[in-house]
Protein backbone atom coordinates (compact mmCIF):
# COMPACT_ATOMS: atom_id res chain seq x y z
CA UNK A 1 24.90 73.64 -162.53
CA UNK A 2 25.94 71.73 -159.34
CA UNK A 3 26.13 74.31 -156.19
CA UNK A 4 26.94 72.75 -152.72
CA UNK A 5 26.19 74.58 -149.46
CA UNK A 6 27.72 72.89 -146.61
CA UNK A 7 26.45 75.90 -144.09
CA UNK A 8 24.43 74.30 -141.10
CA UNK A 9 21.31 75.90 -141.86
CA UNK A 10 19.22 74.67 -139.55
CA UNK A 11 21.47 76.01 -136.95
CA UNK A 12 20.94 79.32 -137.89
CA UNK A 13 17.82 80.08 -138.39
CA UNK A 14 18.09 80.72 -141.83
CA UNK A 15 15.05 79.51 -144.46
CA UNK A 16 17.01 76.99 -146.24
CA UNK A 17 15.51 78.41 -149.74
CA UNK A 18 17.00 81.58 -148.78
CA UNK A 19 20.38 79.87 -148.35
CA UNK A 20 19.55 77.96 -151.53
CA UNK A 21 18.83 81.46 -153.49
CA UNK A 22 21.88 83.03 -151.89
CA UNK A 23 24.11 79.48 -153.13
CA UNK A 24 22.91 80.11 -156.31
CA UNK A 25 23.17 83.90 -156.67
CA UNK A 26 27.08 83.54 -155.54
CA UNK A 27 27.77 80.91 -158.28
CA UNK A 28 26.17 82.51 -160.87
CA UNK A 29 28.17 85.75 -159.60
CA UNK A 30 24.15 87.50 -159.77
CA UNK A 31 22.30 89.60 -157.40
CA UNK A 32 19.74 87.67 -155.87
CA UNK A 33 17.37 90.28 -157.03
CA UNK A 34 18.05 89.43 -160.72
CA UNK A 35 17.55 85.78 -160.13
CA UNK A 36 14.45 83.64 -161.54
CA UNK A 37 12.06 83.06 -158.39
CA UNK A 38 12.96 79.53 -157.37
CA UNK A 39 9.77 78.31 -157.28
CA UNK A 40 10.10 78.00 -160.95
CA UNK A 41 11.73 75.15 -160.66
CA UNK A 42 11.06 73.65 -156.85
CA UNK A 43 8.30 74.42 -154.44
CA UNK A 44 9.74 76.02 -151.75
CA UNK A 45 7.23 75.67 -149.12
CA UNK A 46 7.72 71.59 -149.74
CA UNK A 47 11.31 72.27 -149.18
CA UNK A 48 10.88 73.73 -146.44
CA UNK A 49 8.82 71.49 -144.83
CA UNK A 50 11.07 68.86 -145.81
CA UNK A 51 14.29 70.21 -143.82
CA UNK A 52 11.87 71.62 -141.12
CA UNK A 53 12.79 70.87 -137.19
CA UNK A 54 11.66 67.34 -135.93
CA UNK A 55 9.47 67.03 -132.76
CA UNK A 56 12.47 67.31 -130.54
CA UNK A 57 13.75 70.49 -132.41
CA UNK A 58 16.56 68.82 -134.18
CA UNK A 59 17.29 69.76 -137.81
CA UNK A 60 17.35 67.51 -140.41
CA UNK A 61 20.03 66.52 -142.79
CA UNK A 62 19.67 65.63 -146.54
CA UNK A 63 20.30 66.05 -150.28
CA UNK A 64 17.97 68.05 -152.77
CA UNK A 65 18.72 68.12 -156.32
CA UNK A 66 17.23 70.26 -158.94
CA UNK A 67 18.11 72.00 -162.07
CA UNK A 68 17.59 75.91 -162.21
CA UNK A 69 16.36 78.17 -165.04
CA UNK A 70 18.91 79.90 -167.39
C-alpha cells in the first residue's frame, strides 16, 4: 500500500505518526482504533525525531517509506 499525505504537519502541531495512523486508517477505510499499532512496523519515536523542529523552529521536509501489517 502506497498512502501520500501532503498535509503540512509540522505546521500544525500535529505528531506526524498521528497523521501517519490517520493516512492510513482513511485508506484502508478503518477506524484508527482497529488498526495494528504502528510501531509494528516503524519506531515512532525515531520518526518523530526525524521530522522534529530544527534549532531555529523550522520543520523539516522528507520521504519515509514503510510497508504496514495486513
Amino acid at each position: 500500500m502506497s498512502i501520500t499525505n501532503s498535509s503540512t504537519v509540522a505546521s500544525s502541531q500535529e505528531p506526524i505518526t498521528d497523521a501517519i495512523v490517520a493516512a492510513v486508517a482513511d485508506a484502508e477505510d478503518e477506524d484508527v482504533l482497529t488498526l495494528p499499532p504502528l510501531w509494528d512496523v516503524i519506531d515512532p519515536e525515531a520518526l518523530e525525531t526525524l521530522f522534529a523542529p530544527t534549532d531555529r523552529q523550522a520543520g523539516r521536509t522528507g520521504r519515509v517509506t514503510f510497508d504496514t501489517v495486513g
